[in-house]
Protein backbone atom coordinates (compact mmCIF):
# COMPACT_ATOMS: atom_id res chain seq x y z
CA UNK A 1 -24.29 20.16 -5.76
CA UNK A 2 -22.12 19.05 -8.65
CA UNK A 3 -20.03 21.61 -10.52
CA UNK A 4 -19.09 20.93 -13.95
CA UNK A 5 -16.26 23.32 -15.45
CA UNK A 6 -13.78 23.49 -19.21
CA UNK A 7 -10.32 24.16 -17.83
CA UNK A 8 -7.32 24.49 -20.13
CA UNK A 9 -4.74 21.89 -19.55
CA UNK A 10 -3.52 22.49 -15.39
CA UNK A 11 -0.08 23.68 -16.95
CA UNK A 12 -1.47 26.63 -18.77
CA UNK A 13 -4.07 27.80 -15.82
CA UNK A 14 -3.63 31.40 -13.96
CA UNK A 15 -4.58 32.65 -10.72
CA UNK A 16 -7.72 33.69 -11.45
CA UNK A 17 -8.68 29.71 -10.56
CA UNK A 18 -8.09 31.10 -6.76
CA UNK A 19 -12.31 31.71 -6.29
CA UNK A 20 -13.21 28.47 -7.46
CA UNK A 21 -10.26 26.64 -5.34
CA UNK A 22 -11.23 27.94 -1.55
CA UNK A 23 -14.88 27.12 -2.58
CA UNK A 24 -16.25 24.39 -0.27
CA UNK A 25 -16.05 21.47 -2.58
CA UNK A 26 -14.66 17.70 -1.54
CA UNK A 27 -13.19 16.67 -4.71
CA UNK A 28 -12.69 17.58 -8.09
CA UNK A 29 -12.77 15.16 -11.11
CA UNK A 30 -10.40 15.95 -14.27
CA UNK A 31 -10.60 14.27 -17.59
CA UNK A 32 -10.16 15.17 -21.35
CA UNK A 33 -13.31 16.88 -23.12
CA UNK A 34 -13.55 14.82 -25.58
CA UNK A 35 -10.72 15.57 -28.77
CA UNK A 36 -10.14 18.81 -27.65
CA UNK A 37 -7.83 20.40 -25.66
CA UNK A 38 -9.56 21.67 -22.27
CA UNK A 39 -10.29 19.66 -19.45
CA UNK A 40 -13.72 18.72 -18.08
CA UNK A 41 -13.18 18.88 -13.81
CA UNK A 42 -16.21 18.09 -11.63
CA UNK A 43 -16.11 19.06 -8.07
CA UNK A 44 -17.98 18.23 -4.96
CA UNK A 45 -18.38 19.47 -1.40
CA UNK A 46 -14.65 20.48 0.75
CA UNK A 47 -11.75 20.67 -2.39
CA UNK A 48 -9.24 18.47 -0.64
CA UNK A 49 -8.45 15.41 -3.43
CA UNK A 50 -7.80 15.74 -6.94
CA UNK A 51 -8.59 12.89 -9.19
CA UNK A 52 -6.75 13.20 -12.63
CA UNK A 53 -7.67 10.24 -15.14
CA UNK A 54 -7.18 9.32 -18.59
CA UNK A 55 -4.92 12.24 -19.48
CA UNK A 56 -1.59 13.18 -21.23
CA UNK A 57 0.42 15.94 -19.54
CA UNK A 58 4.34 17.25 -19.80
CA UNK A 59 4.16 16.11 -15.59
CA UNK A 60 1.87 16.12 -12.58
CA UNK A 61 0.33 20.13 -12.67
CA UNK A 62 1.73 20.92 -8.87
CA UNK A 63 1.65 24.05 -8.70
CA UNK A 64 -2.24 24.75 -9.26
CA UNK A 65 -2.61 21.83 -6.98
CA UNK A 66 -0.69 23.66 -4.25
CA UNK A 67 -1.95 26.81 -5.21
CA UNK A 68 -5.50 25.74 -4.73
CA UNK A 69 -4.01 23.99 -1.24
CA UNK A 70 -4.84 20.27 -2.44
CA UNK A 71 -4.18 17.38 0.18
CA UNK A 72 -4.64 14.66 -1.90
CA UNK A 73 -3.29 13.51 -5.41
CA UNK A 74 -4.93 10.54 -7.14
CA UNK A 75 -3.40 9.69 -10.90
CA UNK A 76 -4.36 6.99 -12.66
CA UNK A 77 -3.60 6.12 -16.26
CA UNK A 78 -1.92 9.27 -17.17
CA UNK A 79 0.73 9.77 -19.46
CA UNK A 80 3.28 11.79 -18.54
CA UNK A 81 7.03 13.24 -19.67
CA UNK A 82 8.58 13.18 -16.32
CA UNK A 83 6.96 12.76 -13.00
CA UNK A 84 7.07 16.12 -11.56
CA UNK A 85 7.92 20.07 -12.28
CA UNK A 86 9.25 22.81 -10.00
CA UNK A 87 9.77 22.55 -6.22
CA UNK A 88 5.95 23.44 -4.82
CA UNK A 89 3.40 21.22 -3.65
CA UNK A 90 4.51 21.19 0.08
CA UNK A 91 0.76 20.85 1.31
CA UNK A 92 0.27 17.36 -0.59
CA UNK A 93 -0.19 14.53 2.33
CA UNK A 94 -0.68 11.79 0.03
CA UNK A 95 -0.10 10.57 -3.70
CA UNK A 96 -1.51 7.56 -5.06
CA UNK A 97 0.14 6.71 -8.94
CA UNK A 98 -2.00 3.78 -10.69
CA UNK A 99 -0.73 2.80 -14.58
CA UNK A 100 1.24 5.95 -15.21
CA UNK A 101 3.52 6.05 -18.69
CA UNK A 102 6.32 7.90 -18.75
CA UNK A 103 7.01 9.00 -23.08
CA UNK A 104 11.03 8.88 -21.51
CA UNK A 105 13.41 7.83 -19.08
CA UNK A 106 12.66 8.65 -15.56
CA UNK A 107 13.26 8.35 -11.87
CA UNK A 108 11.77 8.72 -8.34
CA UNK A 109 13.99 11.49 -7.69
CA UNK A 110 11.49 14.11 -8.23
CA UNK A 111 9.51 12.83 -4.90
CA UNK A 112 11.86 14.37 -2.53
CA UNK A 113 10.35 17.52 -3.05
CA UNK A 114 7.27 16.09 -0.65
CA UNK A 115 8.12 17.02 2.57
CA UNK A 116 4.59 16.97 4.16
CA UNK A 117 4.39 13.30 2.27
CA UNK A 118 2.19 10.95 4.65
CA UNK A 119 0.63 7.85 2.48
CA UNK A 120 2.20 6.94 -0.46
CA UNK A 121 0.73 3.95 -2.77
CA UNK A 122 1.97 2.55 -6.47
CA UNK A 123 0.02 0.51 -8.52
CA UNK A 124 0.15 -1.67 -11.77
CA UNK A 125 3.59 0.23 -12.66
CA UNK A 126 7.02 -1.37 -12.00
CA UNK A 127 9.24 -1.15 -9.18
CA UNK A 128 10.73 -4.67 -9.36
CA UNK A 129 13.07 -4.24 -6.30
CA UNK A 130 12.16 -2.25 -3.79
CA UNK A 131 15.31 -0.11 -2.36
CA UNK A 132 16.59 3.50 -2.37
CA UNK A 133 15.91 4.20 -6.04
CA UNK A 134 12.59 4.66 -4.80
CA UNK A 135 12.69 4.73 -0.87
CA UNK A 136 15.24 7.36 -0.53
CA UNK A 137 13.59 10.35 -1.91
CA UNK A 138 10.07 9.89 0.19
CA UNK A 139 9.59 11.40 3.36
CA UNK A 140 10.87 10.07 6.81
CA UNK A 141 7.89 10.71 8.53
CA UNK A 142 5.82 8.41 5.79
CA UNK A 143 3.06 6.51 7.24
CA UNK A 144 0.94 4.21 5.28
CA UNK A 145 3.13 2.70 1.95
CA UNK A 146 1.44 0.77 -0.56
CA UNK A 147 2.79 -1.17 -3.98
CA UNK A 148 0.15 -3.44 -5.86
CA UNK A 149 0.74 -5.39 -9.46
CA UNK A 150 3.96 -3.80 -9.58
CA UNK A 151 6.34 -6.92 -10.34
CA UNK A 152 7.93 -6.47 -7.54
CA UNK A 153 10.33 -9.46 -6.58
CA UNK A 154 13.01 -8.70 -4.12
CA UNK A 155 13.07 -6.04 -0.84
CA UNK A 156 16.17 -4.71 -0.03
CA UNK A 157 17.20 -5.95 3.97
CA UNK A 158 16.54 -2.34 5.26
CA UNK A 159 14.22 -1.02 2.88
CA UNK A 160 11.95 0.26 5.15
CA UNK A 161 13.68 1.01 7.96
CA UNK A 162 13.86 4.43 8.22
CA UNK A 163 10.20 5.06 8.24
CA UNK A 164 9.86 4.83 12.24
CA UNK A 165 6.12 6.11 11.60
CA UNK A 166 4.80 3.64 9.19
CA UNK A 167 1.50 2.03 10.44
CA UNK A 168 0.19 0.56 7.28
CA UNK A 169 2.16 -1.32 4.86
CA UNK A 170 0.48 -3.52 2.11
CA UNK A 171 2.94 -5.02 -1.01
CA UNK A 172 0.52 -7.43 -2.61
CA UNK A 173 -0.45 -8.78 -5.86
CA UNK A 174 3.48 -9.37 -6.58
CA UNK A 175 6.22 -11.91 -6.16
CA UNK A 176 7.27 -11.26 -2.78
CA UNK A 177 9.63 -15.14 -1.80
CA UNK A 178 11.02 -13.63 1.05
CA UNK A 179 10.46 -11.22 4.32
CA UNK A 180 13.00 -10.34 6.84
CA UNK A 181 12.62 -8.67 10.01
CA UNK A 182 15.55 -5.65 9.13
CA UNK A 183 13.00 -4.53 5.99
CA UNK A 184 10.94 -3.05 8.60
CA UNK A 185 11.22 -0.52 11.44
CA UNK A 186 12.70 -1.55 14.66
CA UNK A 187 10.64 -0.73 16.67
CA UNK A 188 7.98 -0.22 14.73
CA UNK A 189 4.05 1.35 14.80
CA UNK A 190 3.07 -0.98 12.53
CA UNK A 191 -0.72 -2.10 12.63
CA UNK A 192 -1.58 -2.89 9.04
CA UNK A 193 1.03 -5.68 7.92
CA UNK A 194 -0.63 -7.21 3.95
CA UNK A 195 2.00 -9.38 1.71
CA UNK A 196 -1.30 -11.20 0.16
CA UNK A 197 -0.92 -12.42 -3.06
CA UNK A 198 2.61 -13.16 -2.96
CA UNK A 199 5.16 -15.90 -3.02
CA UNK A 200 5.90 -16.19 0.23
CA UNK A 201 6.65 -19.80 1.69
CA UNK A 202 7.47 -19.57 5.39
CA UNK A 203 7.90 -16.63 8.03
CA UNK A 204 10.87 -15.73 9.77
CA UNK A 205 10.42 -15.92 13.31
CA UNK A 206 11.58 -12.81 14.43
CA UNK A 207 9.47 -10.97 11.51
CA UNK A 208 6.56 -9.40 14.18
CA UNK A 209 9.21 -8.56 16.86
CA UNK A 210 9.03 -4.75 18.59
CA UNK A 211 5.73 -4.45 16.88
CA UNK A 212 3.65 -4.47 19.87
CA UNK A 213 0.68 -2.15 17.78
CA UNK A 214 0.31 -4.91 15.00
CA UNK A 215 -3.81 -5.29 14.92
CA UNK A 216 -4.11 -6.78 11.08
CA UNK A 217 -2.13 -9.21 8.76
CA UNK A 218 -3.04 -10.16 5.63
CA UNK A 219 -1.56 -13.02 4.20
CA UNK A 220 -3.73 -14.35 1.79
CA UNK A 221 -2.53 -16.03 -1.30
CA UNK A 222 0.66 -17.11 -0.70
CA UNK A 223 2.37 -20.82 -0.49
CA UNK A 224 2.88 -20.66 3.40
CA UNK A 225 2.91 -24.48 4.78
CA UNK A 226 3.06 -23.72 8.26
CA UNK A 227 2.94 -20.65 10.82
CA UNK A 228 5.02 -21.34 14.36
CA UNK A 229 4.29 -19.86 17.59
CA UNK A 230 7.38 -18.41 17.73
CA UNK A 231 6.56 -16.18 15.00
CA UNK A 232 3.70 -14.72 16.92
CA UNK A 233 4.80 -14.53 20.53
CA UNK A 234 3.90 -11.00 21.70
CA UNK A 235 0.99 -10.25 19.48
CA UNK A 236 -0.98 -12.85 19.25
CA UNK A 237 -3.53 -11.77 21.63
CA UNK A 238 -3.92 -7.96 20.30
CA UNK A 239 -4.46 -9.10 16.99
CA UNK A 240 -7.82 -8.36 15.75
CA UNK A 241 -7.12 -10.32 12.33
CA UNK A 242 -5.18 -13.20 10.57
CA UNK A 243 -6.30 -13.60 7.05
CA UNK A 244 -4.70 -16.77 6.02
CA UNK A 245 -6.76 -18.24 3.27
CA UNK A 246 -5.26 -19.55 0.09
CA UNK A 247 -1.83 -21.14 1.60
CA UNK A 248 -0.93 -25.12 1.57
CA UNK A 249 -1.60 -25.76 5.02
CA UNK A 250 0.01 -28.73 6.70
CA UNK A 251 -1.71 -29.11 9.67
CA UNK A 252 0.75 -31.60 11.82
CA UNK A 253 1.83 -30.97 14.97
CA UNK A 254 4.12 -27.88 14.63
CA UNK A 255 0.56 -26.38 14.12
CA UNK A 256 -0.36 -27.86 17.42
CA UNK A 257 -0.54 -24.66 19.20
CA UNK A 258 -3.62 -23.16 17.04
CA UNK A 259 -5.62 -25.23 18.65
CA UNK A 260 -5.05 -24.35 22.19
CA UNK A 261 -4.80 -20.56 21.43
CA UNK A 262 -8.17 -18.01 21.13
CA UNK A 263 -8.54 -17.12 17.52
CA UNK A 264 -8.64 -13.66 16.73
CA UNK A 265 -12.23 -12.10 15.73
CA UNK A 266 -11.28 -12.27 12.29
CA UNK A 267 -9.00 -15.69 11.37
CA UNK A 268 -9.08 -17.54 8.25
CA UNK A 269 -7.41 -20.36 6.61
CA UNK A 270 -7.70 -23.72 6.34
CA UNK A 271 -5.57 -26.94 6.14
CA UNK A 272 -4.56 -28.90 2.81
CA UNK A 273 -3.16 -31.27 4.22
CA UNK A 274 -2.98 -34.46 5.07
CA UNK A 275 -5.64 -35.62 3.86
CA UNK A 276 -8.06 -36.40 6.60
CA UNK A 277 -8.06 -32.52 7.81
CA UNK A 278 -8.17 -31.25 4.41
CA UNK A 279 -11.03 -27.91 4.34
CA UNK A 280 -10.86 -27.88 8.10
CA UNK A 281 -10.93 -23.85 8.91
CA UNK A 282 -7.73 -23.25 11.12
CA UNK A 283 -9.99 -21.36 13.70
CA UNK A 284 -11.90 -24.84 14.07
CA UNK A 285 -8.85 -26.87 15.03
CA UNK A 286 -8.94 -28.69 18.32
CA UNK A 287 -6.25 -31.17 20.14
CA UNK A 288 -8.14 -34.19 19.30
CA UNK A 289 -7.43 -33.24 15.78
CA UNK A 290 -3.88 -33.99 16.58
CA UNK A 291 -2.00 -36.95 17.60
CA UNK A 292 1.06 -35.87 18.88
CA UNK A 293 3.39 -38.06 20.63
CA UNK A 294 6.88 -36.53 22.52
């Protein structure tokens, strides 16, 4: 059963919300009625995400979220003044931030405040180098982080090392040129690797080392000429995909080895060149596509 409710702004609500919060509702909806100023929140099943679109707020309402014991914070195009108020909000598990203005100067800062912080994702907002500005002030214990459309171009050599419980990380839609093994945890619990959609030209070698739980990599959309076995030795066979399409592949010999090794259920790509392979799916490759000579 939908709910429909006319809140006043989150910043101006009392406790007297309490009733409708421990009600057994999923999610609730928030949006501007229409040129006024109350708020038009529709709610369904267990209350554990928030959605709050299309709004303008002094910064993120926190503590009616907490008070109401919220999990989950979605925001997307919001306008805010800063990012957050006050130091509640402990329950909140994960925030996801898509096209939020800031009417000032701001910072990341406020994020530290998180503790309980467990998936954190960005999107179409900048964070053109990805370091501490950001990184330092989210939670340790972090474990899914996602960025998408947010121009970002460089990662610092250890910008993700601290996170020793990351299993998911996914920077796409950006302008990624280069990986290196220190951005990541070492060892890691990584299963969810996606760069898709970047600028990425080669792999380092060592870049899937001590990540024996890596199932899925996304690589999609990127300007990648050539993959080496190196680069895969030690999860090859526990990966359960390889999305490769979009990338210049030159399928000489270096790429050899594809074709004596079992695909994984879900492996895509195909070569560009030369010319005579050109469209051939890299899951369809066979030695006597290859004329290899020591």
């Amino acid at each position: 059963m939908e709910v429909q409710r006319s809140l006043l702004p989150f910043r101006m609500l009392k406790p007297k919300t309490r009733k409708s919060c421990v009600a057994t509702l999923q999610h609730i909806f928030c949006k501007p009625a229409g040129g006024t100023d109350l708020y038009d929140c529709g709610s369904k099943k267990n209350m554990r995400e928030v959605y709050l679109e299309n709004s303008s707020l002094d910064f993120l309402p926190l503590y009616i979220i907490d008070f109401c014991g919220f999990f989950f914070l979605n925001v997307k195009s919001v306008v805010l003044t800063k990012l957050l108020e006050g130091n509640v909000l402990i329950r909140l598990e994960q925030l996801h931030l898509d096209d939020v203005l800031f009417r000032q100067e701001w910072s990341w800062e406020p994020l530290k405040i998180l503790e309980k912080l467990l998936r954190f994702s960005v999107a179409n907002m900048p964070v053109t180098v990805l370091n501490g500005s950001l990184l330092n002030h989210l939670n340790d214990k972090l474990q899914n982080f996602t960025l998408t459309s947010t121009n970002t171009t460089i990662i610092s050599p250890n910008a993700l090392q601290k996170f020793s419980d990351l299993e998911y990380v996914s920077i796409q839609d950006n302008d990624i040129a280069e990986l290196q093994r220190s951005m990541f945890p070492s060892p890691a619990k990584i299963k969810y690797f996606c760069f898709r959609k970047n600028k990425l030209t080669s792999l380092p070698m060592d870049l899937f080392e001590e990540m024996p739980d890596l199932q899925h990599i996304e690589l999609q959309g990127n300007m990648i000429s050539e993959i080496h076995h190196s680069t895969f030795k030690g999860i090859w066979d526990n990966l359960s995909s390889l999305l490769l399409e979009g990338n210049p592949f030159k399928c000489h010999c270096k790429m050899l080895w594809l074709a004596k090794k079992k695909s994984p259920i879900h492996f895509t790509g195909s070569c560009y060149a030369p010319k005579f392979k050109y469209g051939k799916l890299l899951k369809n490759l066979s030695s006597r596509d290859f004329r290899c000579f020591r």
